[in-house]
Structures are given as structure tokens and as C-alpha cells.
PDB file of N, CA and C in Angstrom:
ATOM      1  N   UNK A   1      19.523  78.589  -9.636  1.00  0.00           N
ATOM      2  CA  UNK A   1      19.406  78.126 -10.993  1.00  0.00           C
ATOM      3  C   UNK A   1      18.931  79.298 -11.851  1.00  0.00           C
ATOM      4  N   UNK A   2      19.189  79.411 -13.181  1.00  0.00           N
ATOM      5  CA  UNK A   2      19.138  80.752 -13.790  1.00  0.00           C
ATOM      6  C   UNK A   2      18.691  80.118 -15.130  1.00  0.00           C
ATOM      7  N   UNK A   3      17.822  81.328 -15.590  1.00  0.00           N
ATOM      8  CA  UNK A   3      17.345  81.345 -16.757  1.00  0.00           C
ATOM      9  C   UNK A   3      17.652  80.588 -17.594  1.00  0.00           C
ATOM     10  N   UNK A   4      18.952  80.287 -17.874  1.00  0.00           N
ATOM     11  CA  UNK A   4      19.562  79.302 -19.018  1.00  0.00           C
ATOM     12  C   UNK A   4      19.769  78.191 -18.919  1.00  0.00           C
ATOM     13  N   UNK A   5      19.890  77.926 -17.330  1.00  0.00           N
ATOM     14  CA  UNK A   5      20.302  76.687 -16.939  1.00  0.00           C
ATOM     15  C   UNK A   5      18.622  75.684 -16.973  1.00  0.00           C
ATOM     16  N   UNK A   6      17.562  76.125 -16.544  1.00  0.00           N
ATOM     17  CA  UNK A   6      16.315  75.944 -17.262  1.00  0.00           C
ATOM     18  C   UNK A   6      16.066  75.723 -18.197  1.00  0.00           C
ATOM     19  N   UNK A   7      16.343  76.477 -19.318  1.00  0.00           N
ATOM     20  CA  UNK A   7      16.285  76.474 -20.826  1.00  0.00           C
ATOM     21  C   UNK A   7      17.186  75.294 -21.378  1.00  0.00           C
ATOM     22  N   UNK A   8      17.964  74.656 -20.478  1.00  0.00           N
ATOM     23  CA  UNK A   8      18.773  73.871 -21.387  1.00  0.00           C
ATOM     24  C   UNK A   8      18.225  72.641 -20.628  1.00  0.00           C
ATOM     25  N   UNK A   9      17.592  72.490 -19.268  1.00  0.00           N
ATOM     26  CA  UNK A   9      17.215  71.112 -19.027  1.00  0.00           C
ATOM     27  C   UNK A   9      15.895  70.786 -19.928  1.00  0.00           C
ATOM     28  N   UNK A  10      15.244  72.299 -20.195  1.00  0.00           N
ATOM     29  CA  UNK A  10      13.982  72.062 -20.923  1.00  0.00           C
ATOM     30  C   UNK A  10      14.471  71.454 -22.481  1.00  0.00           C
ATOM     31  N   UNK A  11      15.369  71.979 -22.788  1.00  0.00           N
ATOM     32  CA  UNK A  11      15.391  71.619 -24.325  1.00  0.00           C
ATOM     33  C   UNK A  11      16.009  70.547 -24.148  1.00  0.00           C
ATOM     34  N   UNK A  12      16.578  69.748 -22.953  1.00  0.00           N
ATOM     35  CA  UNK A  12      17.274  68.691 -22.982  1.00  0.00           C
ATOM     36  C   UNK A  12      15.991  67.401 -23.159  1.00  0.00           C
ATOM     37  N   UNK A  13      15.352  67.956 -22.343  1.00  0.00           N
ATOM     38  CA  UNK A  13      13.953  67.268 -22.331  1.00  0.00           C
ATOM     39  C   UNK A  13      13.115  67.153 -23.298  1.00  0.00           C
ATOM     40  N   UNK A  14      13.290  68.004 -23.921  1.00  0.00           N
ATOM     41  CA  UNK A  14      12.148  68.101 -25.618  1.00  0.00           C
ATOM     42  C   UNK A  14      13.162  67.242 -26.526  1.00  0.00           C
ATOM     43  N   UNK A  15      14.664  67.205 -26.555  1.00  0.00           N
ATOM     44  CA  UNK A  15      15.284  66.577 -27.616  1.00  0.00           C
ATOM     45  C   UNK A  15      15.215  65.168 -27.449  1.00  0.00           C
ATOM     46  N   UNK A  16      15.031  64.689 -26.036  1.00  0.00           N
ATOM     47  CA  UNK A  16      15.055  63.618 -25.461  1.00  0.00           C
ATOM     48  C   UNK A  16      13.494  62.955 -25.937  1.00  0.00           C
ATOM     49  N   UNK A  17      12.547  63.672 -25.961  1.00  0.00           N
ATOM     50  CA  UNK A  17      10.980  63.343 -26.488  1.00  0.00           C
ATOM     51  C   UNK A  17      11.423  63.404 -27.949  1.00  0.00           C
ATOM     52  N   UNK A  18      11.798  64.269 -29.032  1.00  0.00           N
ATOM     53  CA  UNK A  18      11.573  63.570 -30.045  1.00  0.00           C
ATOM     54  C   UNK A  18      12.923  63.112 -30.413  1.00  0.00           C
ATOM     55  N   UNK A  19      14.100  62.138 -29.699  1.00  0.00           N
ATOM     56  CA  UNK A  19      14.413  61.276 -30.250  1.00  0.00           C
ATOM     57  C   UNK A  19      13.693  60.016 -30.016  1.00  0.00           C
ATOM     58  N   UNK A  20      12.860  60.142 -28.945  1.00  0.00           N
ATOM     59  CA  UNK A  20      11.878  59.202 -28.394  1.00  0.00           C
ATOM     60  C   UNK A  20      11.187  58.764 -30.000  1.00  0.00           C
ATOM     61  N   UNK A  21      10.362  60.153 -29.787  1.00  0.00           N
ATOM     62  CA  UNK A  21       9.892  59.899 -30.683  1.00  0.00           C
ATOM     63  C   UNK A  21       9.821  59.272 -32.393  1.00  0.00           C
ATOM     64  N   UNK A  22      11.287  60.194 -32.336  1.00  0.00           N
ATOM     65  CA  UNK A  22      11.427  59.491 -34.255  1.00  0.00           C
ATOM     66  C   UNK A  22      11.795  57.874 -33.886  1.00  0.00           C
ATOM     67  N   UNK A  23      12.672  57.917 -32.598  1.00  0.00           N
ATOM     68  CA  UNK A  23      13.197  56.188 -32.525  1.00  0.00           C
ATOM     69  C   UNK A  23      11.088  55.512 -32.829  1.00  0.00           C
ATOM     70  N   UNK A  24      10.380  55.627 -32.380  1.00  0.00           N
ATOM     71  CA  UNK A  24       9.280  55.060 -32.168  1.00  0.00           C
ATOM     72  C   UNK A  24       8.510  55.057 -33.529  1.00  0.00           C
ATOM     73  N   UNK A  25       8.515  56.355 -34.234  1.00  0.00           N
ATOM     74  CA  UNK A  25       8.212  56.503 -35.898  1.00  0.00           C
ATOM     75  C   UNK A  25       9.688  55.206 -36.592  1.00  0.00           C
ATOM     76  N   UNK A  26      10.429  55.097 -36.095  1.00  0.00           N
ATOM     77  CA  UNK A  26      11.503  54.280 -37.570  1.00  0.00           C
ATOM     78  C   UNK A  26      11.061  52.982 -37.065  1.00  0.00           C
ATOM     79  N   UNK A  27      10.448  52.577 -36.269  1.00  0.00           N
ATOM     80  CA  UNK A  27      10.295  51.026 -35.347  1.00  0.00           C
ATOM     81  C   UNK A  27       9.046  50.896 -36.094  1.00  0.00           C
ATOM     82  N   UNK A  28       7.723  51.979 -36.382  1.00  0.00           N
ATOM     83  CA  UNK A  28       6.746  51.559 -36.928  1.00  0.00           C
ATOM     84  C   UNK A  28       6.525  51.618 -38.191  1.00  0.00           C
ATOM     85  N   UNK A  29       7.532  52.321 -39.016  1.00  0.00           N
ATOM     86  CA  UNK A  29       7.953  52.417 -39.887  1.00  0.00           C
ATOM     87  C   UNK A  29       8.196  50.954 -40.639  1.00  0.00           C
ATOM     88  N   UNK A  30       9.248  50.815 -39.568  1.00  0.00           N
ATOM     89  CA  UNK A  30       9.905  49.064 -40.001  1.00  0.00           C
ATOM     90  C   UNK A  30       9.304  48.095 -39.830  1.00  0.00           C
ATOM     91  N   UNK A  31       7.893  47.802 -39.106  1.00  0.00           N
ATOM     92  CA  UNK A  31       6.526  47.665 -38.953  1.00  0.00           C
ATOM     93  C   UNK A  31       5.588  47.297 -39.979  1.00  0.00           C
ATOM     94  N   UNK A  32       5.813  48.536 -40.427  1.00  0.00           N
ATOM     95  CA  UNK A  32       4.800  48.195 -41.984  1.00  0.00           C
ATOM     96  C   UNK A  32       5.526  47.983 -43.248  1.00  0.00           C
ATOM     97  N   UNK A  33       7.120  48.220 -43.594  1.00  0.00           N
ATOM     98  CA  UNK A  33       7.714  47.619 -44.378  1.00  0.00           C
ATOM     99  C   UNK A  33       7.479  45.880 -43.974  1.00  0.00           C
ATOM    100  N   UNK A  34       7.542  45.542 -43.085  1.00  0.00           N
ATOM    101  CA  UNK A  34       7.601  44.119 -43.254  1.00  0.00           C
ATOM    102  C   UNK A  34       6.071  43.383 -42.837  1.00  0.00           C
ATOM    103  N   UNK A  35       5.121  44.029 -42.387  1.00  0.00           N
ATOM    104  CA  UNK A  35       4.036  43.837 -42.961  1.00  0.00           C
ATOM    105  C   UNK A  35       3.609  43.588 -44.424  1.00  0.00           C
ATOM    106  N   UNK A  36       3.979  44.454 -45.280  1.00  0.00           N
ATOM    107  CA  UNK A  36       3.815  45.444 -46.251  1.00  0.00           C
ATOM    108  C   UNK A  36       4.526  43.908 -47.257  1.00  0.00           C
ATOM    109  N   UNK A  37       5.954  43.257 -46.574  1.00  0.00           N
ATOM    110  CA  UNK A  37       6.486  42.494 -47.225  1.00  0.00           C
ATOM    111  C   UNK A  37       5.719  41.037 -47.460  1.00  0.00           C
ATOM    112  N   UNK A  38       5.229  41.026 -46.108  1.00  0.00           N
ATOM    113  CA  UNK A  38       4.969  39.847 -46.055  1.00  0.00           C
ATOM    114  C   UNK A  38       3.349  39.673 -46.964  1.00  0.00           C
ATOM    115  N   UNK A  39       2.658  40.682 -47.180  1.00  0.00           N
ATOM    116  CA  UNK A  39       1.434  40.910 -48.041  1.00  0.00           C
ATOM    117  C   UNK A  39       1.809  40.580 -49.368  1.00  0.00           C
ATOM    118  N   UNK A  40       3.110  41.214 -49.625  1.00  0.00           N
ATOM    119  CA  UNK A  40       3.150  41.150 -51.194  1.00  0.00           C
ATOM    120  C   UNK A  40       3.891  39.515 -51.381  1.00  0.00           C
ATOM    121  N   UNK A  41       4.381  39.365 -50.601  1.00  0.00           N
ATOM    122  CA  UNK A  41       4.554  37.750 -50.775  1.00  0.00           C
ATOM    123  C   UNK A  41       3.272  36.735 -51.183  1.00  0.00           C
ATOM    124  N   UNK A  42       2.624  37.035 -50.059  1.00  0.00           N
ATOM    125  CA  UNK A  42       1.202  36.453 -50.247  1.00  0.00           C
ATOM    126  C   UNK A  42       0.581  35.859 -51.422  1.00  0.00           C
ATOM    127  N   UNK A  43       0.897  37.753 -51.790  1.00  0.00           N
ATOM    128  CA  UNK A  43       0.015  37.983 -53.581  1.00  0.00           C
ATOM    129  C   UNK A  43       0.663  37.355 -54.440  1.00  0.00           C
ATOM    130  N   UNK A  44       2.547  37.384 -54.797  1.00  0.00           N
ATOM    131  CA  UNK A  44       2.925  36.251 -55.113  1.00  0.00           C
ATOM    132  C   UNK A  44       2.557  34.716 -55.002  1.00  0.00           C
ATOM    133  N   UNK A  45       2.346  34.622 -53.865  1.00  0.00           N
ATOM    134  CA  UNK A  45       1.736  32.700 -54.015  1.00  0.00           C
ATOM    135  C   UNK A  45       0.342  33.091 -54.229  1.00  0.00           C
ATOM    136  N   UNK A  46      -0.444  33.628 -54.170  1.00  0.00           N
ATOM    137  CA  UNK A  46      -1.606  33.243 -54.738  1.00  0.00           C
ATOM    138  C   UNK A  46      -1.822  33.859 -55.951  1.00  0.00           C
ATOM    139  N   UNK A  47      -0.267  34.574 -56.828  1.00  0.00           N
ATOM    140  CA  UNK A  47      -0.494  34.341 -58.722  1.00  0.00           C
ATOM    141  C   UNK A  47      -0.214  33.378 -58.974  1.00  0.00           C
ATOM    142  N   UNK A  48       1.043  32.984 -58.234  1.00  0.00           N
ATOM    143  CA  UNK A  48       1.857  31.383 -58.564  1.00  0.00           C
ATOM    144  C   UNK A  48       0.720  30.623 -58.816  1.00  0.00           C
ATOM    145  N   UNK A  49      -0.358  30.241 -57.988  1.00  0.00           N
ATOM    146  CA  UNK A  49      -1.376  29.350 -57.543  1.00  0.00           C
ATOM    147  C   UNK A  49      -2.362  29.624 -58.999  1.00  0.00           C
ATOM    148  N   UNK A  50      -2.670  30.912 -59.456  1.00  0.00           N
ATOM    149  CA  UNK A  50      -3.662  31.184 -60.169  1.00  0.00           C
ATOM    150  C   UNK A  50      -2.961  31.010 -61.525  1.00  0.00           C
ATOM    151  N   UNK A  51      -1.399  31.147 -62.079  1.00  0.00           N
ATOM    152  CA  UNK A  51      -0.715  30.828 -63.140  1.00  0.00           C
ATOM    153  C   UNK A  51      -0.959  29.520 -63.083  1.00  0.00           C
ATOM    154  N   UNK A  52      -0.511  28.562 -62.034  1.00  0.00           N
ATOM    155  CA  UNK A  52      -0.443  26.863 -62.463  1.00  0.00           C
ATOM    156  C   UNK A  52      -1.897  26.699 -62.008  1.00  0.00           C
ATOM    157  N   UNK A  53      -3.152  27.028 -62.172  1.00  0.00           N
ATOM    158  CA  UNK A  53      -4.218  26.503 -62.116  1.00  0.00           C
ATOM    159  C   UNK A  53      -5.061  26.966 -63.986  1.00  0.00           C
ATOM    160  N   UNK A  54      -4.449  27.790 -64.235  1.00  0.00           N
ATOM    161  CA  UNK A  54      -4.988  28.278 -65.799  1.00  0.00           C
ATOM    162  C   UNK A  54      -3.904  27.580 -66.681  1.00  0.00           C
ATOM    163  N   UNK A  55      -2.658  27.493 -66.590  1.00  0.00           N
ATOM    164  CA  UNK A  55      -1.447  26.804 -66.860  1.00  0.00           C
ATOM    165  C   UNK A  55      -2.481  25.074 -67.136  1.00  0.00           C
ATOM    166  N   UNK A  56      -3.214  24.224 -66.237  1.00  0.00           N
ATOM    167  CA  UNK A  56      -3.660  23.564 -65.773  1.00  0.00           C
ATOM    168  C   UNK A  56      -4.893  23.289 -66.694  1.00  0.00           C
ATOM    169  N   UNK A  57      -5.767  24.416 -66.841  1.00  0.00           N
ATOM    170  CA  UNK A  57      -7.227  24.678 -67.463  1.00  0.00           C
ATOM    171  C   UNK A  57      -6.672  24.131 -69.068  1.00  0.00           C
ATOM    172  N   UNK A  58      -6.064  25.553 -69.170  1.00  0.00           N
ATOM    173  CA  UNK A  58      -4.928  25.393 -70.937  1.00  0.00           C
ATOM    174  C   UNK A  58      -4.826  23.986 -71.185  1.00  0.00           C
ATOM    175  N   UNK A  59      -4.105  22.975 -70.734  1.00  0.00           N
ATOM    176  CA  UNK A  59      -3.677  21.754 -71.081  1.00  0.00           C
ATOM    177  C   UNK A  59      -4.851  20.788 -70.850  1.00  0.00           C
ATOM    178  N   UNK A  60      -5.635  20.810 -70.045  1.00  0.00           N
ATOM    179  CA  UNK A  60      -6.828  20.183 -70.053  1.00  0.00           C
ATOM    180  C   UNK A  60      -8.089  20.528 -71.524  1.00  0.00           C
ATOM    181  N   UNK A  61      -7.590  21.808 -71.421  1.00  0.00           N
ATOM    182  CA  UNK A  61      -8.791  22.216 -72.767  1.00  0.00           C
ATOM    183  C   UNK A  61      -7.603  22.149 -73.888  1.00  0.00           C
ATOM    184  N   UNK A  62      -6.789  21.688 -74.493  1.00  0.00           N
ATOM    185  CA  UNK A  62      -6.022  21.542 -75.635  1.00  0.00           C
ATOM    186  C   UNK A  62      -6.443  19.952 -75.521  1.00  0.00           C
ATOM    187  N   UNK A  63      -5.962  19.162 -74.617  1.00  0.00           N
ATOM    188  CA  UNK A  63      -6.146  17.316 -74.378  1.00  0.00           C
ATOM    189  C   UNK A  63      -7.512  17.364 -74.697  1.00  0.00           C
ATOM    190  N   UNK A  64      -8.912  18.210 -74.437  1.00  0.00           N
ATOM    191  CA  UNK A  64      -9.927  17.972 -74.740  1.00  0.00           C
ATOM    192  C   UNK A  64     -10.426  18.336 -76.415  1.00  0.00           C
ATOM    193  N   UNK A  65      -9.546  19.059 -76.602  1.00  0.00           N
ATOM    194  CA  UNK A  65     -10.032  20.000 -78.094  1.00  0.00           C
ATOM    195  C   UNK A  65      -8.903  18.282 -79.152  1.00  0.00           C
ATOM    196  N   UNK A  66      -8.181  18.090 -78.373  1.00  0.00           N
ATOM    197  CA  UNK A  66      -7.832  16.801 -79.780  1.00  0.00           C
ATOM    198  C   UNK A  66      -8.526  15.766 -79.509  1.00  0.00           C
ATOM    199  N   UNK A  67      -9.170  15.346 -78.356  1.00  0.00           N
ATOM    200  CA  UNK A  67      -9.828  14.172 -78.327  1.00  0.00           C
ATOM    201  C   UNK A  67     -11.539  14.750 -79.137  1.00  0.00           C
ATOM    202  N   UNK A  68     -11.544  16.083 -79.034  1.00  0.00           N
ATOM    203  CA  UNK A  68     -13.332  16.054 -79.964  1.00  0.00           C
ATOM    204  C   UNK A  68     -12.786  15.833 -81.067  1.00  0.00           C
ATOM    205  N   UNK A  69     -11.401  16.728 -81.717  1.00  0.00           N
ATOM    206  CA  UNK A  69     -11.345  16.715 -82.947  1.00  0.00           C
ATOM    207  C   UNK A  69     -10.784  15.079 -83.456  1.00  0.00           C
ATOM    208  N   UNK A  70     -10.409  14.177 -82.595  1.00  0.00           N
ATOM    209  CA  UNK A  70     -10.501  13.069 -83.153  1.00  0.00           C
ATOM    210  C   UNK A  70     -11.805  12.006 -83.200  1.00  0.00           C
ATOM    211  N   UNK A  71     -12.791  12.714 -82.382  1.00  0.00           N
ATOM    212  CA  UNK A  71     -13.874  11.952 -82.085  1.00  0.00           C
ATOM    213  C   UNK A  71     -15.018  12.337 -83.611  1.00  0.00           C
ATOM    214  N   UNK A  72     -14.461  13.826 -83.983  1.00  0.00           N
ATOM    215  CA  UNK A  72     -15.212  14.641 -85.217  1.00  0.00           C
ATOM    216  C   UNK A  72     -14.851  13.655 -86.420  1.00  0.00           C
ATOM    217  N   UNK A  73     -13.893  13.463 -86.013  1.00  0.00           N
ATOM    218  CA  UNK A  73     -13.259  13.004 -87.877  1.00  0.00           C
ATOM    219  C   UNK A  73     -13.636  11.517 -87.446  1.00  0.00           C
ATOM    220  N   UNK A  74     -13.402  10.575 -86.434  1.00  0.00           N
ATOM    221  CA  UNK A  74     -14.150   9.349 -86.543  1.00  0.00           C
ATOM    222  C   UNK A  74     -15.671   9.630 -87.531  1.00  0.00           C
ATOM    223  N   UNK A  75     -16.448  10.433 -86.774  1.00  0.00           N
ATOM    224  CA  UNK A  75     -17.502  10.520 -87.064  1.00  0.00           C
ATOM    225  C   UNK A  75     -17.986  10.865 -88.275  1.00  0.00           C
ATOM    226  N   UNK A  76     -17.099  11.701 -89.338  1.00  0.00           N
ATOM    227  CA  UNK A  76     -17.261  11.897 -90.496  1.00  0.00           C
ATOM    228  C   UNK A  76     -16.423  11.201 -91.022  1.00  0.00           C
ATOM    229  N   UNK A  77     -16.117  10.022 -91.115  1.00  0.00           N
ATOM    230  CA  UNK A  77     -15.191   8.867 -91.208  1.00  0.00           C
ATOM    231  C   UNK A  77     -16.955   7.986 -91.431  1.00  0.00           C
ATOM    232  N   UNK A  78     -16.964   7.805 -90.307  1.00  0.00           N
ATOM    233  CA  UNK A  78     -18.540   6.836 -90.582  1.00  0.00           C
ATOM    234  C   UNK A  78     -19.549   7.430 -91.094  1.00  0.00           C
ATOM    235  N   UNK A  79     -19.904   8.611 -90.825  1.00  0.00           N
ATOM    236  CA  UNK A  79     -20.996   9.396 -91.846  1.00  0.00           C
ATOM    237  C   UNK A  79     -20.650   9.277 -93.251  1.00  0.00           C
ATOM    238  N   UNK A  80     -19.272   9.343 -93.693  1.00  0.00           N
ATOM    239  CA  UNK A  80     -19.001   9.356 -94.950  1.00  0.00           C
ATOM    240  C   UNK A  80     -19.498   8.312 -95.696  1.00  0.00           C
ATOM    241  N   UNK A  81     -19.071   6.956 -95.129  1.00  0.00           N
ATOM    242  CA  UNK A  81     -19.154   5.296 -95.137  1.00  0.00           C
ATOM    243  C   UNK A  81     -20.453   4.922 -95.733  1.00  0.00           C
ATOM    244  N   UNK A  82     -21.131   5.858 -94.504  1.00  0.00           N
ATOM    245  CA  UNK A  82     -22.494   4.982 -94.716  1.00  0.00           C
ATOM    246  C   UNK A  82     -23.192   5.965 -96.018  1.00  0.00           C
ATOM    247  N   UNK A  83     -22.381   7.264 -95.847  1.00  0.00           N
ATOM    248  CA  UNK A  83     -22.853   8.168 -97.140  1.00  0.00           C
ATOM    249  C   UNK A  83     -23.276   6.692 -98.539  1.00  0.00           C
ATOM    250  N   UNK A  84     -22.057   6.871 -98.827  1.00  0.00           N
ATOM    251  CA  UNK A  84     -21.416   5.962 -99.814  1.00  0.00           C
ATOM    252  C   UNK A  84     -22.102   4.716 -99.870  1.00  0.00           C
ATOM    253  N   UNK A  85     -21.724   3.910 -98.559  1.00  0.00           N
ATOM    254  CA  UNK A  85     -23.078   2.613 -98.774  1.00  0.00           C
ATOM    255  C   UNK A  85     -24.971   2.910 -99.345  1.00  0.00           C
ATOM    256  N   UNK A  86     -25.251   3.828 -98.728  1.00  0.00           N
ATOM    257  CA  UNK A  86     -26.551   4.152 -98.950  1.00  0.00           C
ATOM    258  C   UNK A  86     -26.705   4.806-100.823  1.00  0.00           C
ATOM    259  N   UNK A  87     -25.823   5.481-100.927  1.00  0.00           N
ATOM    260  CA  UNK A  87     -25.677   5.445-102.670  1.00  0.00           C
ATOM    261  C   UNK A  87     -25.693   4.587-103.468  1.00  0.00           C
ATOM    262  N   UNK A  88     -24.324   3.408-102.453  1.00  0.00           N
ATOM    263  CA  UNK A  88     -24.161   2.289-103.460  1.00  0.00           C
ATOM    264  C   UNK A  88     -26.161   1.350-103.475  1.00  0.00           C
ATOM    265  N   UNK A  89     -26.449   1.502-102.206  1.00  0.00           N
ATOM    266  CA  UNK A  89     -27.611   0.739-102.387  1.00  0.00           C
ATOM    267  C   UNK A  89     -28.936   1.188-103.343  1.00  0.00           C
ATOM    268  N   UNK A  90     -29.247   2.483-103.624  1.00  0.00           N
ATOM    269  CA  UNK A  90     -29.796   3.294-104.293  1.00  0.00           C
ATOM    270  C   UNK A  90     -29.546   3.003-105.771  1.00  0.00           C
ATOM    271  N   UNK A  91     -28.306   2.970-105.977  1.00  0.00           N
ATOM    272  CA  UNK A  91     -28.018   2.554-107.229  1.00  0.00           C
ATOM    273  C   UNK A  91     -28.076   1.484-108.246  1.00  0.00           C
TER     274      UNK A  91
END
């Protein structure tokens, strides 16, 4: 066996390690892309979750802001009333 014939099982052997190798880098590669996917999904459902829970807040505090403001104007509705009665009685 001669010098070259060495040299070429050796380099047969090193090409053979890093196709090993890159095959093993694109596998972990593809690894953390779909890790990576499945995270950002996640974060999607839990904006979804945090949009329809403020989505949620919003319409609860608008339904609450017309029921004070109808509960306000009752009330200066009867404050007015009795304004007026208590004048008329004064008078």
C-alpha cells in the first residue's frame, strides 16, 4: 500500500465524518426550526387569549360607563325635582 493509497482512505474517512457531520448539524438545525415554530405558535394563542380578554374588559367597561351614565342623569333627574319642590315650598 503506498503513500496515496493511504491518503485517499484517510480523506475518504474525514469526508465521510463531515458528511456525518453536516447530515447531524441540518437534523438539529431542523430541530430548532420547529421548536422555534412551535414557540411562536404558542405566543400567538396566548395574544389571541390576551386580545379577546381586553376585547372583553372594553365591552364590559363601555356596558358599565352607560349604565353610571344612566344611573347619573336618573339622579340629577331627582336632585333636580326635589331642587324645584323645595323652592316651590320656600316660596
Amino acid at each position: 500500500m503506498s503513500s496515496q493509497d493511504i491518503f485517499y482512505w484517510v480523506a475518504a474517512f474525514a469526508a465521510l465524518w463531515i458528511a456525518f457531520f453536516l447530515s447531524w448539524l441540518l437534523y438539529r438545525i431542523a430541530a430548532l426550526f420547529k421548536h422555534i415554530s412551535a414557540i411562536i405558535e404558542d405566543v400567538r394563542s396566548q395574544m389571541e387569549k390576551l386580545e379577546n380578554a381586553v376585547s372583553d374588559f372594553k365591552i364590559s367597561l363601555n356596558s358599565g360607563e352607560e349604565r353610571l351614565s344612566k344611573m347619573v342623569n336618573y339622579i340629577k333627574s331627582k336632585v333636580s325635582v326635589d331642587d324645584r319642590e323645595s323652592d316651590k315650598e320656600i316660596n
